[in-house]
C-alpha atoms as a PDB file:
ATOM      1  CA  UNK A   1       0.000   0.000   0.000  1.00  0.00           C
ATOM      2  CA  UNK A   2       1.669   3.369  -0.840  1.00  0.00           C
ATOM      3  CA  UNK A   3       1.721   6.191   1.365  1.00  0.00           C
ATOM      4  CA  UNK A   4       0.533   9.774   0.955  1.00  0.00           C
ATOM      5  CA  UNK A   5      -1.067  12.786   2.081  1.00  0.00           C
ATOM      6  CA  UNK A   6      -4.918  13.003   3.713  1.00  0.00           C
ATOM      7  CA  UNK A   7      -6.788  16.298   3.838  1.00  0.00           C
ATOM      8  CA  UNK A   8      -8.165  16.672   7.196  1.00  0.00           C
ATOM      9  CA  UNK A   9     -10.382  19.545   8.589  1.00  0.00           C
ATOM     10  CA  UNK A  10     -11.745  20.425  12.114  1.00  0.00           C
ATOM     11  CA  UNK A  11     -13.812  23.798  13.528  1.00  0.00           C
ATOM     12  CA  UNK A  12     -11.340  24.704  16.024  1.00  0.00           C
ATOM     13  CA  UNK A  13     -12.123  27.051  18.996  1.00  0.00           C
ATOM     14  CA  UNK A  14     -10.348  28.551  21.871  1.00  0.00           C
ATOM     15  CA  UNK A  15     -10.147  27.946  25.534  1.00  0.00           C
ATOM     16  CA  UNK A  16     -11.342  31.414  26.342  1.00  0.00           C
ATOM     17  CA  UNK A  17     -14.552  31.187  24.298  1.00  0.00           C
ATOM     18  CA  UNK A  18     -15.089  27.773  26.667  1.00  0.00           C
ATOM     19  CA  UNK A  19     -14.274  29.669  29.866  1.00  0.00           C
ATOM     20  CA  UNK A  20     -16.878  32.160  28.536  1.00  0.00           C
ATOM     21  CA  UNK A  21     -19.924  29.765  27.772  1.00  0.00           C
ATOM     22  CA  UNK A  22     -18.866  26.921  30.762  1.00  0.00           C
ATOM     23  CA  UNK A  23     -16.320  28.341  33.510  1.00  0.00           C
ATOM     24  CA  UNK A  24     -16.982  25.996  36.480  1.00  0.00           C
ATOM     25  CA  UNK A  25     -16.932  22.921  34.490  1.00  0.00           C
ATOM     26  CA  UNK A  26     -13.767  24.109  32.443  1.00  0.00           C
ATOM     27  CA  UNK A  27     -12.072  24.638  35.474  1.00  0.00           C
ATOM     28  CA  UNK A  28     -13.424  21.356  37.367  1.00  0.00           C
ATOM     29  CA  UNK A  29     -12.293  19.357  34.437  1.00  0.00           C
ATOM     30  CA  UNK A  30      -8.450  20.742  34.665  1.00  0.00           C
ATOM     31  CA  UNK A  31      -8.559  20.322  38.539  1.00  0.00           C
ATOM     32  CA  UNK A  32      -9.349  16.653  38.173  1.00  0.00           C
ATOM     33  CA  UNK A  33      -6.356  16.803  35.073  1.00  0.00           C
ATOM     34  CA  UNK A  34      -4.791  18.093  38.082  1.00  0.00           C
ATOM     35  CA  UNK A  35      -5.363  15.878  40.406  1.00  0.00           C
ATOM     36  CA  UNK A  36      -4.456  12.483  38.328  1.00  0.00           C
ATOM     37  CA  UNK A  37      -1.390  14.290  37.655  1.00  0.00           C
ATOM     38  CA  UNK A  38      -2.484  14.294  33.752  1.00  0.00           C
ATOM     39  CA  UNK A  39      -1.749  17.327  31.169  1.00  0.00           C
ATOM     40  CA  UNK A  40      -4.260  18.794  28.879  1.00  0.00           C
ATOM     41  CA  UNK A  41      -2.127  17.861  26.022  1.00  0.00           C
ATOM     42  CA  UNK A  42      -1.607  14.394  27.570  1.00  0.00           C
ATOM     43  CA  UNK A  43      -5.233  13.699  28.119  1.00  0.00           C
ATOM     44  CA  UNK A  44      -5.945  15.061  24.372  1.00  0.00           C
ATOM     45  CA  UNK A  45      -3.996  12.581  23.038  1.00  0.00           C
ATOM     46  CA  UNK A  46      -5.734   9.475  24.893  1.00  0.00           C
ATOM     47  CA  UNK A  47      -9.028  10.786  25.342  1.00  0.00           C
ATOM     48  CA  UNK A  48     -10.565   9.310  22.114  1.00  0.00           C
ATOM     49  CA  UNK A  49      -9.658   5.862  22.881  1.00  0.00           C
ATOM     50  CA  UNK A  50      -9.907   5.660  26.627  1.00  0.00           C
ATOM     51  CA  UNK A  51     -11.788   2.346  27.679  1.00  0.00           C
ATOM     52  CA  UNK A  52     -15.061   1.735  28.988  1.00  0.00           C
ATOM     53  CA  UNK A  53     -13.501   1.311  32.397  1.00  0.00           C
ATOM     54  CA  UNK A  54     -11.619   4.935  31.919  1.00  0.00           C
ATOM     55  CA  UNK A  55     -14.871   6.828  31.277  1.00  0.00           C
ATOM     56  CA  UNK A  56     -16.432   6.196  34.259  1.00  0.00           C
ATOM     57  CA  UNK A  57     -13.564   7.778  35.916  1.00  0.00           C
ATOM     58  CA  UNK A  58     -12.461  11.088  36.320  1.00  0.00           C
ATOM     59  CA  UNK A  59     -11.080  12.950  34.582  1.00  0.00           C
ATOM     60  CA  UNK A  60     -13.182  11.423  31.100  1.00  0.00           C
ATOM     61  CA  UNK A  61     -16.081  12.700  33.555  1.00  0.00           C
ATOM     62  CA  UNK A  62     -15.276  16.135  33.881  1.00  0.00           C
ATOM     63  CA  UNK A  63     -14.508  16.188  30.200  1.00  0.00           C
ATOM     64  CA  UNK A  64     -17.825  14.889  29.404  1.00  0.00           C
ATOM     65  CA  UNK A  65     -19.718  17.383  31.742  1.00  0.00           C
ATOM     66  CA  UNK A  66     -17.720  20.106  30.225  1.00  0.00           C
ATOM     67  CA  UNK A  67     -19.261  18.711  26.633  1.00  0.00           C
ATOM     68  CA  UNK A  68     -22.830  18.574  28.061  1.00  0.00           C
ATOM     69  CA  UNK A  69     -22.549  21.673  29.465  1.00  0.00           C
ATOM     70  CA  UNK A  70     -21.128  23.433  26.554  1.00  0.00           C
ATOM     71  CA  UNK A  71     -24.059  22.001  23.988  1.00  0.00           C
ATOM     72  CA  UNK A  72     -26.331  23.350  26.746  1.00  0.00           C
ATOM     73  CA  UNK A  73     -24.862  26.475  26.436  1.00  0.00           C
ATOM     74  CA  UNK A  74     -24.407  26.864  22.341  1.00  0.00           C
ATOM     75  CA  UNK A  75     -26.180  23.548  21.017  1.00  0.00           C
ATOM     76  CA  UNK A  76     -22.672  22.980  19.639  1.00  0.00           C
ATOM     77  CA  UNK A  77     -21.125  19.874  19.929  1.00  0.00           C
ATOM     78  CA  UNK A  78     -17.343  20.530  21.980  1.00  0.00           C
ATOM     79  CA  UNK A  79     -14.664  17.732  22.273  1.00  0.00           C
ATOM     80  CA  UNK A  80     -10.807  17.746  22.414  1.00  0.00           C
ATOM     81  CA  UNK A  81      -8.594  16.589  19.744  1.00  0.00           C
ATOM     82  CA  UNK A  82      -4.914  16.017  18.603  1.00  0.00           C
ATOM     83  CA  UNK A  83      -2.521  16.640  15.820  1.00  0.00           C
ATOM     84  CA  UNK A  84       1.040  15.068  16.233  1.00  0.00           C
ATOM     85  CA  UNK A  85       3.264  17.405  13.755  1.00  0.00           C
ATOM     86  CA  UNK A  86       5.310  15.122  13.317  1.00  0.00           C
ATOM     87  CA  UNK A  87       3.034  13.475  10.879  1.00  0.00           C
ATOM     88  CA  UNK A  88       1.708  16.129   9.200  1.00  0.00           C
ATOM     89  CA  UNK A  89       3.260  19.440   7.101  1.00  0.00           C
ATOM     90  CA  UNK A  90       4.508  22.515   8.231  1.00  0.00           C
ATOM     91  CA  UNK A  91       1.784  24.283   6.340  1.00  0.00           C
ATOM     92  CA  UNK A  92      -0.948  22.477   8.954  1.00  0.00           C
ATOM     93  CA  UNK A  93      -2.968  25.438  11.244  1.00  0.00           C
ATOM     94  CA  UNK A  94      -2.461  23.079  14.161  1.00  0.00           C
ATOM     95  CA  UNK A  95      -0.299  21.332  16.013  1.00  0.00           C
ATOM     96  CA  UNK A  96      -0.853  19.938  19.614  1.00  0.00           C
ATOM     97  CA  UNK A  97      -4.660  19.603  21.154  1.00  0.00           C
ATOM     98  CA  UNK A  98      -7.304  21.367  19.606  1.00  0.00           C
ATOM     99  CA  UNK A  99     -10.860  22.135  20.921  1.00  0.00           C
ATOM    100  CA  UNK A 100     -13.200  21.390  17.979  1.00  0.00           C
ATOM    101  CA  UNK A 101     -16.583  22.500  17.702  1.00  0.00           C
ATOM    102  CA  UNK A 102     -19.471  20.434  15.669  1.00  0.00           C
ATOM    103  CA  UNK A 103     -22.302  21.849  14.598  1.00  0.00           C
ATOM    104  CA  UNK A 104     -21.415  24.986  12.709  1.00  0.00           C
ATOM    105  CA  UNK A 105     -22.980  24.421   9.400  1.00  0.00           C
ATOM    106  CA  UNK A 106     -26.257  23.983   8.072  1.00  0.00           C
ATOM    107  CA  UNK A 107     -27.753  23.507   4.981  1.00  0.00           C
ATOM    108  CA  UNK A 108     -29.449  26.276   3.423  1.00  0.00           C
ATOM    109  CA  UNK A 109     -32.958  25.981   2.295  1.00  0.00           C
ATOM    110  CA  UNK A 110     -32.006  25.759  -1.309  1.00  0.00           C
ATOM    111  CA  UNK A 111     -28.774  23.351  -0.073  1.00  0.00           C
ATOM    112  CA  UNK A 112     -31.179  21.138   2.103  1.00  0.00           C
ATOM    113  CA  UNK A 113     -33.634  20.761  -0.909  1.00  0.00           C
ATOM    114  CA  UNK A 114     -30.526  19.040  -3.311  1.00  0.00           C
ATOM    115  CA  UNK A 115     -28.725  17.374  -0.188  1.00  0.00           C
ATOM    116  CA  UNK A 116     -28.774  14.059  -1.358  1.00  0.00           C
ATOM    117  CA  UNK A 117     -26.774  15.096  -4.492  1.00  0.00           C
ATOM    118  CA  UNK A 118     -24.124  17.241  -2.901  1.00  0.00           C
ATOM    119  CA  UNK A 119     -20.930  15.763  -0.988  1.00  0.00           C
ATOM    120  CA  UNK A 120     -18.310  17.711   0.770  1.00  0.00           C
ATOM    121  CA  UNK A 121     -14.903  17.098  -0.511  1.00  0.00           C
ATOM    122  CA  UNK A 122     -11.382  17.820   0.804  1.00  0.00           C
ATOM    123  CA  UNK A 123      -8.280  17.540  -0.869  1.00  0.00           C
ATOM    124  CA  UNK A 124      -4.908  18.253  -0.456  1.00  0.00           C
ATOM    125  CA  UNK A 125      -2.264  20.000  -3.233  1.00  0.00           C
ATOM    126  CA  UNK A 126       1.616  18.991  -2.993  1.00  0.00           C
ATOM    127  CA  UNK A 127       3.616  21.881  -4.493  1.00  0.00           C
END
């Protein structure tokens, strides 16, 4: 199988936008980082694949009660993600965790009517 480049995208927000919508369950979430001795960036890069065991235990909690609250708040879907930059370019917009936001886009009227025949593409250009 050969090897090559993927185009990627993600709806990235900051922290301060979070703090603004869901202070008290941003800042429970990093005090129970805190308290298992686990970085943000560390926790970013696990937190997709933790076990069924690991959610039920803090900090996955606090992360997920920061998500609930958030979609409360905006009806916006909020989780953390990663980008190692080591295996991407140095043209990427991110490198390191990355808040991502779901939920931004909606069809227009005339765009919901044709839906079925439209399909969003990425691509990437080497050059």
């Amino acid at each position: 199988m050969g090897m090559g480049y993927t185009a990627n995208y993600a709806d990235v927000t900051n922290e301060e936008f979070i703090k603004q919508q869901c202070l008290l369950e941003f800042e429970d979430f990093i005090q129970s980082l805190s308290d298992e001795d686990i970085s943000l960036e560390e926790f970013s890069q696990k937190c997709q694949c933790y076990s069924k065991k690991e959610k039920n235990q803090n900090p996955y909690k606090a992360y997920q009660a920061l998500c609930e609250a958030f979609h409360q708040k905006t009806e916006l879907d909020l989780y953390l993600d990663y980008h190692n930059p080591h295996n991407g370019d140095r043209y990427d917009d991110v490198a390191g965790l990355m808040w991502c936001v779901e939920g931004v886009y909606r069809f227009t009227p005339a765009g919901k009517k044709y839906q079925q025949y439209i399909e969003r593409m990425t691509w990437v250009s080497f050059g």
